[in-house]
Protein backbone atom coordinates (compact mmCIF):
# COMPACT_ATOMS: atom_id res chain seq x y z
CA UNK A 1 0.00 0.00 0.00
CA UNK A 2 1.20 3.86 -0.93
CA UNK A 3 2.04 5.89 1.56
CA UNK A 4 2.04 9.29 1.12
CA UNK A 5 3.64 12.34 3.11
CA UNK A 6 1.75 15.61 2.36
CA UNK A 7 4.13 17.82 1.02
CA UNK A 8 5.00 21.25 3.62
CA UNK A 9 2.01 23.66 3.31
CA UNK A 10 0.11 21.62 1.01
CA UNK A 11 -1.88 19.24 2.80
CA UNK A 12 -1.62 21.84 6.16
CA UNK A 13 -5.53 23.39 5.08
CA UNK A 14 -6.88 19.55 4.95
CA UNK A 15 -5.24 18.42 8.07
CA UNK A 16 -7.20 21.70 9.72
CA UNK A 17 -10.24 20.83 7.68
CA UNK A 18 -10.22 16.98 9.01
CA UNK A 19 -9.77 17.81 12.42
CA UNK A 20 -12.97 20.03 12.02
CA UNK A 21 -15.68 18.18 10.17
CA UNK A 22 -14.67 15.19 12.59
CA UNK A 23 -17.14 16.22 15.62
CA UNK A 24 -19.35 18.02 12.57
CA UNK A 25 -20.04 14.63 10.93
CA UNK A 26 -21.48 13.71 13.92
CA UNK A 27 -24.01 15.32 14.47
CA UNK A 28 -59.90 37.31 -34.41
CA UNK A 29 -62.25 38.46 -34.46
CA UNK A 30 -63.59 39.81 -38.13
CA UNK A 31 -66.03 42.37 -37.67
CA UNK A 32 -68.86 42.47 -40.68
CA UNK A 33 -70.42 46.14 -41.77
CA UNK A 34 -73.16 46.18 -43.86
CA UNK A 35 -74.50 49.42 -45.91
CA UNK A 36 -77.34 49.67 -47.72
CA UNK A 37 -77.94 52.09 -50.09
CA UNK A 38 -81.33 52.80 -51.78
CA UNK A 39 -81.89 55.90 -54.31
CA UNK A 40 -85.14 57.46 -55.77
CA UNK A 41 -85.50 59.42 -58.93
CA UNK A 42 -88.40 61.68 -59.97
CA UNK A 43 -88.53 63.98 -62.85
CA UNK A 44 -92.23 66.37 -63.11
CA UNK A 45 -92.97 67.79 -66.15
CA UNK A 46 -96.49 69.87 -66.63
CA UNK A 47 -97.69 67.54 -69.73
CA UNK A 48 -96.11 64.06 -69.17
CA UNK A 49 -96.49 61.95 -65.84
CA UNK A 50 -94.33 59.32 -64.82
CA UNK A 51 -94.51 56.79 -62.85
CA UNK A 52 -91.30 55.93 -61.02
CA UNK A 53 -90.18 52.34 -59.41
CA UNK A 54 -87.74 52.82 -56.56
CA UNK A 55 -84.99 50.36 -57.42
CA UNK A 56 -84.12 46.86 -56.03
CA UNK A 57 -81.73 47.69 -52.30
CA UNK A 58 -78.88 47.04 -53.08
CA UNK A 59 -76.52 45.67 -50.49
CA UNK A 60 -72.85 45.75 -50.37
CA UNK A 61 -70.95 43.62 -47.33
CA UNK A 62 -67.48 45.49 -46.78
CA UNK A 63 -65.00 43.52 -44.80
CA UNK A 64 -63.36 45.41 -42.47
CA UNK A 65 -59.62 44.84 -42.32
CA UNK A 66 -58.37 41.30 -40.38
CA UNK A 67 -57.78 41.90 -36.96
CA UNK A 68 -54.24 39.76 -35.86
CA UNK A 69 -52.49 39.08 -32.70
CA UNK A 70 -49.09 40.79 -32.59
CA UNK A 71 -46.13 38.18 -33.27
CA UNK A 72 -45.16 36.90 -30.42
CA UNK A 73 -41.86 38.41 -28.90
CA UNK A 74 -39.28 36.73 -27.07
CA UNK A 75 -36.11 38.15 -25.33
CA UNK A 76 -32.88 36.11 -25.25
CA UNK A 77 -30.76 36.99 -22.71
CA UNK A 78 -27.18 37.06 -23.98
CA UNK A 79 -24.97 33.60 -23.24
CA UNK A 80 -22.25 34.76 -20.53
CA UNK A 81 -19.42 32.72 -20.60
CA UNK A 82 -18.43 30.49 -17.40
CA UNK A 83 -15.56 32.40 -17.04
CA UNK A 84 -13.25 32.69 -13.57
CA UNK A 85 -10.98 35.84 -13.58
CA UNK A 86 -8.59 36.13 -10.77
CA UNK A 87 -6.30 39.14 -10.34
CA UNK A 88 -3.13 38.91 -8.04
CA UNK A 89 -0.64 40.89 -6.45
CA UNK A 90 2.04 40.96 -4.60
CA UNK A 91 4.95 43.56 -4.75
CA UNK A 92 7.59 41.18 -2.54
CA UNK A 93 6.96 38.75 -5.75
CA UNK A 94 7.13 41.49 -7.89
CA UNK A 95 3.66 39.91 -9.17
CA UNK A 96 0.85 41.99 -10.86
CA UNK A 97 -1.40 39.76 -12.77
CA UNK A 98 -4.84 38.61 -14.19
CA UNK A 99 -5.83 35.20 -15.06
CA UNK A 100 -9.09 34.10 -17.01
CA UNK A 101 -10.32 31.13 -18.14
CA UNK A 102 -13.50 29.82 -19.26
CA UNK A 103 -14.36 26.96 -16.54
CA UNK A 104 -16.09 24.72 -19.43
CA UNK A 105 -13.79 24.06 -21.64
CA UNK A 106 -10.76 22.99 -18.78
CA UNK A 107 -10.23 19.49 -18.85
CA UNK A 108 -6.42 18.74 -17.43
CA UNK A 109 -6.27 20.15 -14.10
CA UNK A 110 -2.58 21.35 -14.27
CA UNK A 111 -3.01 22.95 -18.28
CA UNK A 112 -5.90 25.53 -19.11
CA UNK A 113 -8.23 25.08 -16.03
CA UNK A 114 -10.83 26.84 -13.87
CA UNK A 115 -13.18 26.24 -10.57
CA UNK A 116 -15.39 27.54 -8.73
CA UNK A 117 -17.85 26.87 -6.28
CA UNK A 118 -20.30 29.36 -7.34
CA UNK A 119 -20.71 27.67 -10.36
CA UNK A 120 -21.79 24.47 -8.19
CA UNK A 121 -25.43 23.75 -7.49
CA UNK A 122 -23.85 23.09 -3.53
CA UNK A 123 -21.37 24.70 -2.13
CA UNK A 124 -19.54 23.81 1.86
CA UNK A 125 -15.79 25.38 1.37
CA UNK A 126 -15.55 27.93 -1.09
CA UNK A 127 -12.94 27.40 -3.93
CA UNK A 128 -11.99 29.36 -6.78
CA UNK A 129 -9.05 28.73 -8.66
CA UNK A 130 -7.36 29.36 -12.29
CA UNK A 131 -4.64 27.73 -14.07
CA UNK A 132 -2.75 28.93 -17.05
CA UNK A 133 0.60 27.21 -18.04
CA UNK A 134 1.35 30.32 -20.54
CA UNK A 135 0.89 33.05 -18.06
CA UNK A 136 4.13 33.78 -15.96
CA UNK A 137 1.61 33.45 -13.23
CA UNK A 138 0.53 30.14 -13.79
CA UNK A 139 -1.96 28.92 -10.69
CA UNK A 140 -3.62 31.18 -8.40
CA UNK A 141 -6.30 29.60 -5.84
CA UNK A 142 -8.08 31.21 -2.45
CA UNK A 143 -9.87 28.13 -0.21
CA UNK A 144 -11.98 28.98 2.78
CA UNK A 145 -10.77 27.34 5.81
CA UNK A 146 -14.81 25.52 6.31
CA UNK A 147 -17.87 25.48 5.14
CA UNK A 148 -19.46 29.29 3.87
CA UNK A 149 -23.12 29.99 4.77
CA UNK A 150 -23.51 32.94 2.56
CA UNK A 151 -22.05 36.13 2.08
CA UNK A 152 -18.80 37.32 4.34
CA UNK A 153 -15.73 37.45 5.61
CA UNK A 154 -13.71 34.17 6.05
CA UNK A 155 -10.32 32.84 6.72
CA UNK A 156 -8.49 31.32 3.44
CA UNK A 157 -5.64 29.27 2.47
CA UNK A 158 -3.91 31.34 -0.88
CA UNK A 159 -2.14 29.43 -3.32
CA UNK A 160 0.42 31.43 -6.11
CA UNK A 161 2.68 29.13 -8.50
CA UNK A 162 4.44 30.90 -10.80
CA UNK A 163 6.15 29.58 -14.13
CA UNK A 164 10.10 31.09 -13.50
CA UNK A 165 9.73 32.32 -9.45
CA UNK A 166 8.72 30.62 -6.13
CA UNK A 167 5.19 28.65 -5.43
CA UNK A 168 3.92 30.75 -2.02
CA UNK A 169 1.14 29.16 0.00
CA UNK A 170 -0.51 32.10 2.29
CA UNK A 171 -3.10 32.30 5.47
CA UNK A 172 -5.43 35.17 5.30
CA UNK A 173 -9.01 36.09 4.96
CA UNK A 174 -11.86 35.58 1.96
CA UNK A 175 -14.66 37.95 1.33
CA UNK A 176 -17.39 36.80 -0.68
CA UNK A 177 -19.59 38.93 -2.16
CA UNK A 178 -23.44 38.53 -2.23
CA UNK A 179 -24.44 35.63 -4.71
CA UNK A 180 -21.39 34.12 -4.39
CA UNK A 181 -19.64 35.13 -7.19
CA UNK A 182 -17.27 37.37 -6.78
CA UNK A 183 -15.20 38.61 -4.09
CA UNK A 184 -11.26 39.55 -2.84
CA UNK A 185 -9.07 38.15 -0.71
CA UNK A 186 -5.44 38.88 1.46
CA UNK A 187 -3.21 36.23 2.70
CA UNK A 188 0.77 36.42 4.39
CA UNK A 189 3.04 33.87 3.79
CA UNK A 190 5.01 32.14 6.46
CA UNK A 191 7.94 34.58 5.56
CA UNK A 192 5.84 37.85 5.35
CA UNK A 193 5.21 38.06 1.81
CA UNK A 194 1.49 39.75 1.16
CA UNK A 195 -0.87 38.52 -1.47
CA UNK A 196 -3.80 40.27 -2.25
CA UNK A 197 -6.34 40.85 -4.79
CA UNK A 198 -10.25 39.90 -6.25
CA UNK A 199 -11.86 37.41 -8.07
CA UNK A 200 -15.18 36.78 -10.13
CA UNK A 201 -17.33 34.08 -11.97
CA UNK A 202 -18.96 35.30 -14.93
CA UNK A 203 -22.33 33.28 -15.99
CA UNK A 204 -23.24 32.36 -12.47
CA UNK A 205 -27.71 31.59 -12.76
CA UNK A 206 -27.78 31.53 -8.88
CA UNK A 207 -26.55 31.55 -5.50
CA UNK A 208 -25.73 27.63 -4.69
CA UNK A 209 -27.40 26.42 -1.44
CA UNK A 210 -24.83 25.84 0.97
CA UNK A 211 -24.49 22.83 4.31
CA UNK A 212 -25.39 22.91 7.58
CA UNK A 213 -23.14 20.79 9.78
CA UNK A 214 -26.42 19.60 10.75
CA UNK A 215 -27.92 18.61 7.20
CA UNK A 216 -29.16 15.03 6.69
CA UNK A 217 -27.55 13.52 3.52
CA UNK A 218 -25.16 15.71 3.06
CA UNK A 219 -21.49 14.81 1.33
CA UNK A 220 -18.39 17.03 1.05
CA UNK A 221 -15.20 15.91 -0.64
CA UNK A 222 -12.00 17.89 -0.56
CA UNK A 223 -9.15 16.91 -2.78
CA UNK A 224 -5.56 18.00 -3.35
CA UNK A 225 -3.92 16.78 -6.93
CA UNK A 226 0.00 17.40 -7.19
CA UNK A 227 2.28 16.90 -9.90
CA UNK A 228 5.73 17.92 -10.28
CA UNK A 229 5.36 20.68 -7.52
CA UNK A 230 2.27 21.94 -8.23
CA UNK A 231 -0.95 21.37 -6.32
CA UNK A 232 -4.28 21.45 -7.86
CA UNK A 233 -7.54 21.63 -4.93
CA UNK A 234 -11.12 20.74 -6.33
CA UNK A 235 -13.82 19.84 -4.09
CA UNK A 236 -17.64 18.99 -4.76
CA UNK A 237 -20.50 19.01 -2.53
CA UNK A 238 -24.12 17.58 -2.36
CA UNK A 239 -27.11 17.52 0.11
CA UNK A 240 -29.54 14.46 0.20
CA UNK A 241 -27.65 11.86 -0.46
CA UNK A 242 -29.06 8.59 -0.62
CA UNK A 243 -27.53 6.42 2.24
CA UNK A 244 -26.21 3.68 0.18
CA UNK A 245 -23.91 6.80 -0.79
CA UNK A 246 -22.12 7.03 2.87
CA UNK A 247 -20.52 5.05 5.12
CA UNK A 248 -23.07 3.17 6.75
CA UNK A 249 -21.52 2.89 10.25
CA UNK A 250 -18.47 1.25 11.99
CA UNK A 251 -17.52 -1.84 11.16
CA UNK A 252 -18.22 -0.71 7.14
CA UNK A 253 -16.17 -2.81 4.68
CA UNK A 254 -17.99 -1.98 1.07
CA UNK A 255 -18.36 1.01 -0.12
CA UNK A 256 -17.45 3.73 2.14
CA UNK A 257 -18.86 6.88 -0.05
CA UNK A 258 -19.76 7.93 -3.71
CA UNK A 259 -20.91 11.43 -4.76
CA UNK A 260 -21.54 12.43 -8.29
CA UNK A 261 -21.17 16.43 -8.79
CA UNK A 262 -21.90 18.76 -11.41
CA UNK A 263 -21.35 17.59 -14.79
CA UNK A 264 -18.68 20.61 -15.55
CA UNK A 265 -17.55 23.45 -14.62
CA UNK A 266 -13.88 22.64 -12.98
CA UNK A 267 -14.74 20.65 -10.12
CA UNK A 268 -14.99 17.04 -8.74
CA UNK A 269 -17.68 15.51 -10.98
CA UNK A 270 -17.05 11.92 -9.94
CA UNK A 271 -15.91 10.51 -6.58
CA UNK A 272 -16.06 7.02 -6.04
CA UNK A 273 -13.92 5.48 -2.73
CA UNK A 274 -14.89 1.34 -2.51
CA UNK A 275 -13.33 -0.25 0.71
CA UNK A 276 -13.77 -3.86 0.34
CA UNK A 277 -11.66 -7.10 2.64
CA UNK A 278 -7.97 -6.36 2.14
CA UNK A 279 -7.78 -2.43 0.51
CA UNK A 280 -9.68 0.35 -1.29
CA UNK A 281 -9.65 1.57 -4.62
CA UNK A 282 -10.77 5.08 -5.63
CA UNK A 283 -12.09 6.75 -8.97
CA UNK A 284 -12.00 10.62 -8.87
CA UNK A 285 -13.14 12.73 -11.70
CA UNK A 286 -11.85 16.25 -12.06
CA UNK A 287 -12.57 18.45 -15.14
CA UNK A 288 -12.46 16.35 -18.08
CA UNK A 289 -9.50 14.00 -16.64
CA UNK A 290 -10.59 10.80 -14.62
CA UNK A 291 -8.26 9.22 -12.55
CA UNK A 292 -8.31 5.53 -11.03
CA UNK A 293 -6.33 4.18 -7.82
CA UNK A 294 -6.00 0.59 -7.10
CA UNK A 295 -4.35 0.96 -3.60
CA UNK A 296 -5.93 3.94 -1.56
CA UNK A 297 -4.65 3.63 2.24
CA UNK A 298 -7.78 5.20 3.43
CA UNK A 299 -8.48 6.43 7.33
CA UNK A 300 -11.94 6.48 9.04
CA UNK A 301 -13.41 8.32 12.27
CA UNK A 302 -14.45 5.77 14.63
CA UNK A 303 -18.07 6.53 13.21
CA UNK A 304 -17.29 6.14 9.72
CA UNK A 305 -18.98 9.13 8.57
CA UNK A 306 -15.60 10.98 7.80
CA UNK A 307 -12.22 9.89 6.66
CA UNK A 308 -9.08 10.71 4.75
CA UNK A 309 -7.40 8.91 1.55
CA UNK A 310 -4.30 8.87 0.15
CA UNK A 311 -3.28 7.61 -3.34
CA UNK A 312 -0.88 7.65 -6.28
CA UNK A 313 -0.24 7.17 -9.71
CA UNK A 314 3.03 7.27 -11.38
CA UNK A 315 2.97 11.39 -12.31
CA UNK A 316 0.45 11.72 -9.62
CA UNK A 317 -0.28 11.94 -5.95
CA UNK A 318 -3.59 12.97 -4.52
CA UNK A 319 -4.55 13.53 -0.88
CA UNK A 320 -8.08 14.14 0.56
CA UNK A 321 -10.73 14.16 2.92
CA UNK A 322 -14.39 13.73 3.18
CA UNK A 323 -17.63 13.84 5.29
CA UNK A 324 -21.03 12.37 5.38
CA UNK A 325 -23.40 14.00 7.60
């Protein structure tokens, strides 16, 4: 079985996060006219007499001009792109930078890539993130520290990888703006370095709900991808779960949890972590790149409703955590 040592800074936000959502996880009309027109003639003369017949009526039907409904109208609104722009700077990196991509058309996490939890239809941590290998700049990502339950202020893990210069992870503070979308942040590196700066996701149709710690049914997975240095986090998040889906108590040896998340839009879309007699093999989805594990060394809470995995592939190492409530 892998073991796996979470690299210095990397895998410090899920440690933090596990030992949280441990004691969490416990608890027409056509209108007719009709004229009629009659005339009479006479004519008198002294010596002749006439008799005069008053013509036939004559009756003439005019049809009035057809009455239609107005074509019906419709208003498109214009398609906005799903796109996540992130600016960043930081004058002890001598960093001043904007990265956008459109979160639909990322498929390898560590080329062309975007998240973002607003895009999801459930959100617990916020994420948003955006990778660009061509930009000098070429990963910027801002994590809460837990779960959001709306609009506000919260502390954030900062992530800056750049293509020539140092990778910085930062502590600091997220503020999300209403809906979800949008939002800045500032974080301080172990060594003082500040990183600061805002963040929005274009084409959002609604705020996502977010979890309660006390939700029935609820699922959140948290996982950290890295390869060659760099560290890609994705989460994904849903609420009413069917209970086949979760662990289903101590003692649990088949499948410990599956969650399938939105269908795009840079995120987990598939998470599938079967514990059977004698190891555990995992299938995670991220993007448009799907990933399988044959030997996951995978660790439970003595209630089985939360746990932590660790796996790898030859180019790839991947560390998580998750929690069924």
């Amino acid at each position: 079985m892998t073991s796996i040592t979470p690299s210095s800074g990397g895998l410090a936000w899920l440690v933090a996060w596990f030992d949280v959502i441990l004691p969490l996880a416990r608890l027409g009309v056509i209108a007719l006219a009709a004229t009629v027109v009659v005339s009479a003639c006479s004519a008198a003369d002294d010596d002749v007499s006439t008799s005069i017949v008053p013509p036939s009526p004559a009756v003439t039907a005019v049809s009035a001009p057809p009455t239609t409904e107005p074509a019906a109208t419709s208003t498109t609104e214009p398609v906005v792109p799903d796109v996540v722009t992130i600016a960043v700077s930081s004058s002890e990196l001598d960093v001043d930078a904007e990265l956008s991509v459109d979160a639909e058309t990322g498929g390898d996490p560590f080329g062309t890539f975007a998240t973002c939890s607003a895009y999801r239809s459930v959100v617990g941590a916020y994420i948003v993130g955006v990778s660009d290998p061509t930009s000098e700049v070429s990963w910027v990502s801002v994590v809460s520290a837990g779960r959001i339950d709306g609009p506000g202020i919260y502390d954030a893990d900062v992530r800056v990888e750049t293509s020539s210069g140092p990778d910085v992870s930062a502590t600091g503070t997220l503020t999300v703006g209403p809906g979800l979308a949008s939002g800045s942040y500032v974080a301080f590196s172990p060594e003082g370095v500040r990183i600061e700066g805002t963040f929005d996701c274009a084409g959002v149709d609604g705020e996502p709900a977010t979890m309660a710690a006390s939700d029935d049914g609820a699922i959140e997975v948290f996982a950290l991808l890295e390869r060659g240095g760099s560290e890609r986090v994705v989460s994904a998040a849903t609420l009413g779960a069917d209970p086949s889906d979760c662990p289903a108590g101590e003692g649990s040896q088949s499948l410990v949890v599956r969650l399938d998340g939105d269908d795009t839009l840079g995120g987990i879309t598939t998470f599938e972590l079967d514990q059977t007699t004698g190891g555990a093999s995992m299938r995670l989805r991220v993007g448009g790149a799907t990933y399988e594990f044959d030997d996951v060394a995978v660790t439970m809470d003595e209630n089985a409703r939360a746990g932590t995995f660790d796996a790898a592939l030859p180019d790839l190492t991947v560390g998580g955590a998750f929690a069924c409530t």
